[in-house]
Protein backbone atom coordinates (compact mmCIF):
# COMPACT_ATOMS: atom_id res chain seq x y z
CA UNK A 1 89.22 281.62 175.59
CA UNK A 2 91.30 284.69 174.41
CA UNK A 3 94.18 283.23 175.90
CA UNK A 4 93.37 280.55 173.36
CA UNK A 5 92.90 282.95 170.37
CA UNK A 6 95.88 285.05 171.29
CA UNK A 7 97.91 282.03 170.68
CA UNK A 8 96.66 281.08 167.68
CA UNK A 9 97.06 284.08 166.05
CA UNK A 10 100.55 284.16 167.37
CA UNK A 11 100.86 281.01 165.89
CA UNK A 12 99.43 281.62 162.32
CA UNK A 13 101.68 284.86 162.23
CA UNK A 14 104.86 283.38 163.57
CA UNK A 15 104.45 280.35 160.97
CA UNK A 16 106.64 280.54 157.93
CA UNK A 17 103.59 280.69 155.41
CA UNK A 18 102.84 284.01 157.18
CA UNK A 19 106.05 285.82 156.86
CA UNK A 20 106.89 288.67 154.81
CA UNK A 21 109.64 289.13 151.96
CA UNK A 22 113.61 290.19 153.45
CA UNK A 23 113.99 293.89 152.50
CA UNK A 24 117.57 293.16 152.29
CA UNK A 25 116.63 290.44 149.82
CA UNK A 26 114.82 292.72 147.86
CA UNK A 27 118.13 295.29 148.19
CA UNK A 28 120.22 292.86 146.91
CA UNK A 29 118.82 291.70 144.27
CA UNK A 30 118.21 295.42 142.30
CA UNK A 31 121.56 296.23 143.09
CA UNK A 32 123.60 292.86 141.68
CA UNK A 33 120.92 291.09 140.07
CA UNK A 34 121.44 288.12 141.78
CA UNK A 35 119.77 286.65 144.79
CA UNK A 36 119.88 283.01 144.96
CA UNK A 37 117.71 281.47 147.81
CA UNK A 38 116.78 284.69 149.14
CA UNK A 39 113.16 285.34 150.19
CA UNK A 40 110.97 287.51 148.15
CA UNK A 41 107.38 286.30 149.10
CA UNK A 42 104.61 288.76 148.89
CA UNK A 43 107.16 291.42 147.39
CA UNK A 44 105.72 293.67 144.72
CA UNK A 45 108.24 293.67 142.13
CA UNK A 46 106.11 294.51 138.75
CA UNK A 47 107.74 296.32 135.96
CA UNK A 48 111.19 295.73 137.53
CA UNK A 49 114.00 294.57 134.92
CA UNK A 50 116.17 291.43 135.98
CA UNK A 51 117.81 290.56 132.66
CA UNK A 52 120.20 287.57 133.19
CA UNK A 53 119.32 287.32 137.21
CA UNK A 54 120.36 284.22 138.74
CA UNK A 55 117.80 283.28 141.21
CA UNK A 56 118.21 279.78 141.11
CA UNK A 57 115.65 278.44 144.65
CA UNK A 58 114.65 281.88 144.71
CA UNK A 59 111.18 282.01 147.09
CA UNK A 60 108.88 284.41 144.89
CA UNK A 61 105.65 282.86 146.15
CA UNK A 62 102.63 285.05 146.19
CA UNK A 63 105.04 287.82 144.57
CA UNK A 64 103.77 290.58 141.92
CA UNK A 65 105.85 290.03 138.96
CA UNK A 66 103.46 291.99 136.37
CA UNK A 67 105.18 293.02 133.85
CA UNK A 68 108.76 292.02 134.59
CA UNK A 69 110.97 291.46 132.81
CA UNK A 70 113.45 288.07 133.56
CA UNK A 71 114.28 287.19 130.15
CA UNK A 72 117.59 284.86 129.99
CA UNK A 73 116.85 284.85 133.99
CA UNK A 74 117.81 281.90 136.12
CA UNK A 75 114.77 280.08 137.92
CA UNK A 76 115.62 276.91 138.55
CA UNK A 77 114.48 275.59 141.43
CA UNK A 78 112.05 278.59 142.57
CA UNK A 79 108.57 278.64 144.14
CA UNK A 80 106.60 280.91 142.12
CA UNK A 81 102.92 279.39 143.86
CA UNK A 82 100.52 281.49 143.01
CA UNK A 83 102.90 284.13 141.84
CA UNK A 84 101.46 286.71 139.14
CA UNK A 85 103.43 286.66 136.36
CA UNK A 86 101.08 288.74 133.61
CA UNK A 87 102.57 289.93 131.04
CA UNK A 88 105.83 289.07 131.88
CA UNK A 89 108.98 288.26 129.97
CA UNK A 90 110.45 285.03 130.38
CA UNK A 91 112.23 284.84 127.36
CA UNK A 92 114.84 282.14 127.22
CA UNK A 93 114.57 282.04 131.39
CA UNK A 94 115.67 278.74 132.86
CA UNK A 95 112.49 277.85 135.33
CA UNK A 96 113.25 274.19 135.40
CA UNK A 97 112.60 271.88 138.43
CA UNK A 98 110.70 275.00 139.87
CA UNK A 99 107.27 275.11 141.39
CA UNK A 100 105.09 277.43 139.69
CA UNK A 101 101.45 275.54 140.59
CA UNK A 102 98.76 278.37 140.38
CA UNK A 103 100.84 280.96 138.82
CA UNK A 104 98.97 283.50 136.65
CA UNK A 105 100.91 283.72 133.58
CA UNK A 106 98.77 285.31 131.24
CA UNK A 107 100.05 287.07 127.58
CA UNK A 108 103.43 286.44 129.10
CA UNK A 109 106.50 286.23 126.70
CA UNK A 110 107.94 282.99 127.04
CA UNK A 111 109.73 281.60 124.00
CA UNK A 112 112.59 279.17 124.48
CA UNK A 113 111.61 278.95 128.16
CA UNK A 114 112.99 276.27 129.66
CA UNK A 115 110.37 274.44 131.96
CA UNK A 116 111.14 271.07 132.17
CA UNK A 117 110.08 268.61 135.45
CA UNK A 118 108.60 272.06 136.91
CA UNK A 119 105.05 271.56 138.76
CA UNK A 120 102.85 273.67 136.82
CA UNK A 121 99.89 272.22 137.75
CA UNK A 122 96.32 274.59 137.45
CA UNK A 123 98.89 277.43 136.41
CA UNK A 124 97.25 279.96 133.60
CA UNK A 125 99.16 280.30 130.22
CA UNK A 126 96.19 282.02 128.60
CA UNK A 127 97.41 283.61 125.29
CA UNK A 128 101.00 283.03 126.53
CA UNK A 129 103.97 282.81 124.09
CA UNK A 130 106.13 279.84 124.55
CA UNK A 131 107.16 278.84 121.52
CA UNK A 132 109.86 276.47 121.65
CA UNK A 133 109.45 275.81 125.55
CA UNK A 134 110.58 272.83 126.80
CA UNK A 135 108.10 270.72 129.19
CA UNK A 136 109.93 267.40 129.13
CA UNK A 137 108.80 265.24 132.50
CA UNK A 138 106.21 268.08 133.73
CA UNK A 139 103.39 267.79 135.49
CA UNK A 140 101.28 270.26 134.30
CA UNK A 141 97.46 268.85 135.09
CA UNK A 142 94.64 270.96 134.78
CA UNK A 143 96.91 273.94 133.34
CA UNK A 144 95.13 276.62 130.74
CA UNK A 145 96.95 277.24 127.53
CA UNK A 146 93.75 278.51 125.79
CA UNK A 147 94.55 280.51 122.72
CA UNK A 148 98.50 280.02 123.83
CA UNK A 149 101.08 280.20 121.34
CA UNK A 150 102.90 276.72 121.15
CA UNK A 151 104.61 276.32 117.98
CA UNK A 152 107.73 273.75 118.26
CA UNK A 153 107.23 273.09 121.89
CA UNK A 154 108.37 269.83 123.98
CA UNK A 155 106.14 268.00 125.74
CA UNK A 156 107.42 264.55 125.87
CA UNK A 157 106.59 262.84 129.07
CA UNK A 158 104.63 265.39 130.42
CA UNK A 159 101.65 264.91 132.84
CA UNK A 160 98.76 266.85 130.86
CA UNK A 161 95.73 265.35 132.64
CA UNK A 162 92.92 268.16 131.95
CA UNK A 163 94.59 270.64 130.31
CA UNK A 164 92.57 273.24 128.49
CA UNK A 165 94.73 273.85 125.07
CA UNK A 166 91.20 275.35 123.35
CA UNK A 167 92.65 277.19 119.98
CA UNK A 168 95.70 277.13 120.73
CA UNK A 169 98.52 277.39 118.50
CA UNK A 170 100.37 273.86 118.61
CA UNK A 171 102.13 272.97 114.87
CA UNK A 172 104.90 271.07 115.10
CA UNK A 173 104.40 270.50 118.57
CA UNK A 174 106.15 267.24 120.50
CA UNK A 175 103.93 264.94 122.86
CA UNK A 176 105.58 262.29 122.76
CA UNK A 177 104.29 259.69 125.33
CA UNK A 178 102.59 262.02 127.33
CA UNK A 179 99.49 261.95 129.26
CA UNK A 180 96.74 263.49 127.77
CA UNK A 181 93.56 262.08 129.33
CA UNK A 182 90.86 264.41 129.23
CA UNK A 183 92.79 267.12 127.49
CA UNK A 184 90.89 269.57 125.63
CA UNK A 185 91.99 270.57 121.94
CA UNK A 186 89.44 271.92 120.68
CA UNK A 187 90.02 274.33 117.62
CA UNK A 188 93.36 274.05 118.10
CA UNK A 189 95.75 274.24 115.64
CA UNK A 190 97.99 270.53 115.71
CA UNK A 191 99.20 270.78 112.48
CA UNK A 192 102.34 267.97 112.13
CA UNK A 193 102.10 267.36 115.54
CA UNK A 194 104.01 264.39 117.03
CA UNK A 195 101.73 262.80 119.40
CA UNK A 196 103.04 259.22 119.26
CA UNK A 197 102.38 256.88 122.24
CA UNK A 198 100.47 259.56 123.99
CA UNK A 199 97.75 258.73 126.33
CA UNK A 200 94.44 260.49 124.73
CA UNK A 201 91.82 258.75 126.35
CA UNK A 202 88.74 261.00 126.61
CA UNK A 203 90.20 263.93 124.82
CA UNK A 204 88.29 266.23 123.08
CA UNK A 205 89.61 267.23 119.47
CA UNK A 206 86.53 269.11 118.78
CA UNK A 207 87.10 270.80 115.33
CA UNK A 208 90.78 270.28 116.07
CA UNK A 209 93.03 270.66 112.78
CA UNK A 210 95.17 267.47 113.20
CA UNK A 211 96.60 267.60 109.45
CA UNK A 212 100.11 265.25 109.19
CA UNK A 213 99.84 265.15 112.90
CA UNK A 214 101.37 261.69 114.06
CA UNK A 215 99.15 259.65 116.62
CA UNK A 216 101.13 256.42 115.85
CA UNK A 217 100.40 253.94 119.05
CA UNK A 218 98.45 256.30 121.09
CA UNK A 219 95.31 255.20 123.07
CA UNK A 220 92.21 256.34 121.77
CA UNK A 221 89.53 255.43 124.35
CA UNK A 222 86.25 256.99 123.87
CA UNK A 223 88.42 260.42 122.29
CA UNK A 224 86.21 262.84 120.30
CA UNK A 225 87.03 264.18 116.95
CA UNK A 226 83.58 265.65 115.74
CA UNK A 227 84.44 268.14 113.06
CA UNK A 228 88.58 267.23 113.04
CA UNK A 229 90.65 267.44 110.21
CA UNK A 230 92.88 264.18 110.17
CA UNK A 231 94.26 264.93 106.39
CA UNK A 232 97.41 263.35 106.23
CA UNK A 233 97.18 261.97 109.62
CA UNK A 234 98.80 258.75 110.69
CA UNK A 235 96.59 257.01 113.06
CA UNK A 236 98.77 253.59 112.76
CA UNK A 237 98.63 251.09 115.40
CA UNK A 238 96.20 253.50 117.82
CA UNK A 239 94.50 251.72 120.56
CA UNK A 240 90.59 252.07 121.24
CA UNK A 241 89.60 253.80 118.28
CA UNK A 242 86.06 252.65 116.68
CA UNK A 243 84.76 253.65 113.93
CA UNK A 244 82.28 255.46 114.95
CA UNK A 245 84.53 257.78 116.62
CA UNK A 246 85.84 259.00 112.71
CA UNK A 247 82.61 259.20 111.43
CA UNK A 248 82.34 262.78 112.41
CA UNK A 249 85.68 263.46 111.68
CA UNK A 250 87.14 263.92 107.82
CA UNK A 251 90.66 263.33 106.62
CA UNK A 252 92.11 262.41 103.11
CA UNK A 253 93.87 259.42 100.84
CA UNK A 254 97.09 259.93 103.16
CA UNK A 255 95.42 259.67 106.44
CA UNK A 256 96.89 256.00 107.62
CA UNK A 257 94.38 254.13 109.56
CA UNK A 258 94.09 251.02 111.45
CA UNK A 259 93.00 248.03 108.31
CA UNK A 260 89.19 248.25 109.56
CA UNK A 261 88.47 251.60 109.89
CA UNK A 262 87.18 254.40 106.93
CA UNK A 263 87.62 258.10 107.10
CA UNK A 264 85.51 260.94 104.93
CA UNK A 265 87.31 263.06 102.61
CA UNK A 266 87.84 266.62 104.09
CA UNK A 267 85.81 269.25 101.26
């Protein structure tokens, strides 16, 4: 029996999951700034400053990055599982194609990111700034970006299946054709959002502010919009909406609606 034990433990310890960050890894990278591939799991590198590090496949899973700062950084291709990345600066970093499922990324500084085709799936974005990002092709279900700022991001394509955007920040946001299905908005701010051909089924747009947002095509399927403001709105050519789905809702004499359909004036 301990022989048994002994040998699993080996085993567990031996296996790659289990294995520590390369100090010469870490070496290398504070002294050039550059450490493509290299291992860095586990490492504690908070507060550090890696301004225009290239770190394209880099393996930062399960590393402390509180505080860091990575802004114009390059992160394509990493895996940043379950990395925390609070408070961080990501300004401008390149993170596309990377794997950043779980990641705790919470009030960090992301404008301009780029994050397209990256798995961020159940990763936190909780009052993150990303303004501008770019999320083109990502698969991002059952992400937070509650109270996140998201003014002129990209979206198109995306896989948002469950994604918690509660009061967000999302004018002139792009979601283009992407899937939405049991998304939550609500409160959040979609002013002239561009949400054409996007799969909405089930959403929830509770008190949602949707004015000159463009839902032209999208599927509708039992989505709320109790308490949404649709002024200016063009709802043209939706799928699945009914009637009493708006009733709740207000909007004004520009909101463009399917022929059948009315809509209350906003007061």
């Amino acid at each position: 029996m301990k022989a048994s034990v002994l040998s699993v433990l080996s085993f567990l310890l031996l296996a790659p999951g289990a294995m520590a960050f390369d100090s010469d890894d870490i070496k290398k990278l504070k002294e050039t700034g550059s450490c493509p591939g290299c291992d860095l799991r586990a490492a504690k590198l908070q507060s550090e400053d890696f301004t225009d590090a290239y770190l394209k496949g880099v393996n930062l899973r399960d590393t402390i990055l509180k505080e860091v700062i990575l802004e114009n950084a390059n992160l394509s291709n990493a895996d940043l599982r379950r990395a925390d990345l609070e408070k961080s600066n990501l300004v401008n970093a390149d993170l596309e194609s990377a794997i950043i499922q779980g990641a705790d990324l919470e009030k960090a500084n992301m404008k301009g990111a780029n994050l397209k085709q990256t798995d961020l799936r159940r990763a936190d974005f909780e009052s993150a700034n990303i303004e501008g990002g770019k999320f083109q092709k990502a698969d991002i279900r059952k992400a937070s970006f509650k109270r996140a700022i998201l003014q002129k991001a990209n979206f198109s394509d995306a896989n948002l299946t469950e994604t918690n955007f509660k009061r967000a920040d999302m004018t002139d946001i792009t979601m283009t054709s992407a899937e939405l299905r049991n998304a939550n908005f609500s409160r959040a701010n979609l002013t002239n959002a561009r949400l054409q051909e996007a799969d909405l089924r089930q959403a929830n747009f509770h008190r949602a502010i949707l004015i000159d947002a463009n839902l032209a095509g999208a599927e509708l399927e039992d989505t709320t919009f109790w308490g949404a403001n649709l002024s200016g709105a063009n709802l043209e050519d939706v799928e699945g909406l009914e009637q009493e789905q708006l009733d709740p809702a207000c909007g004004d004499d520009k909101t463009v609606l399917p022929d059948d359909l009315l809509i209350t004036k906003c007061q």
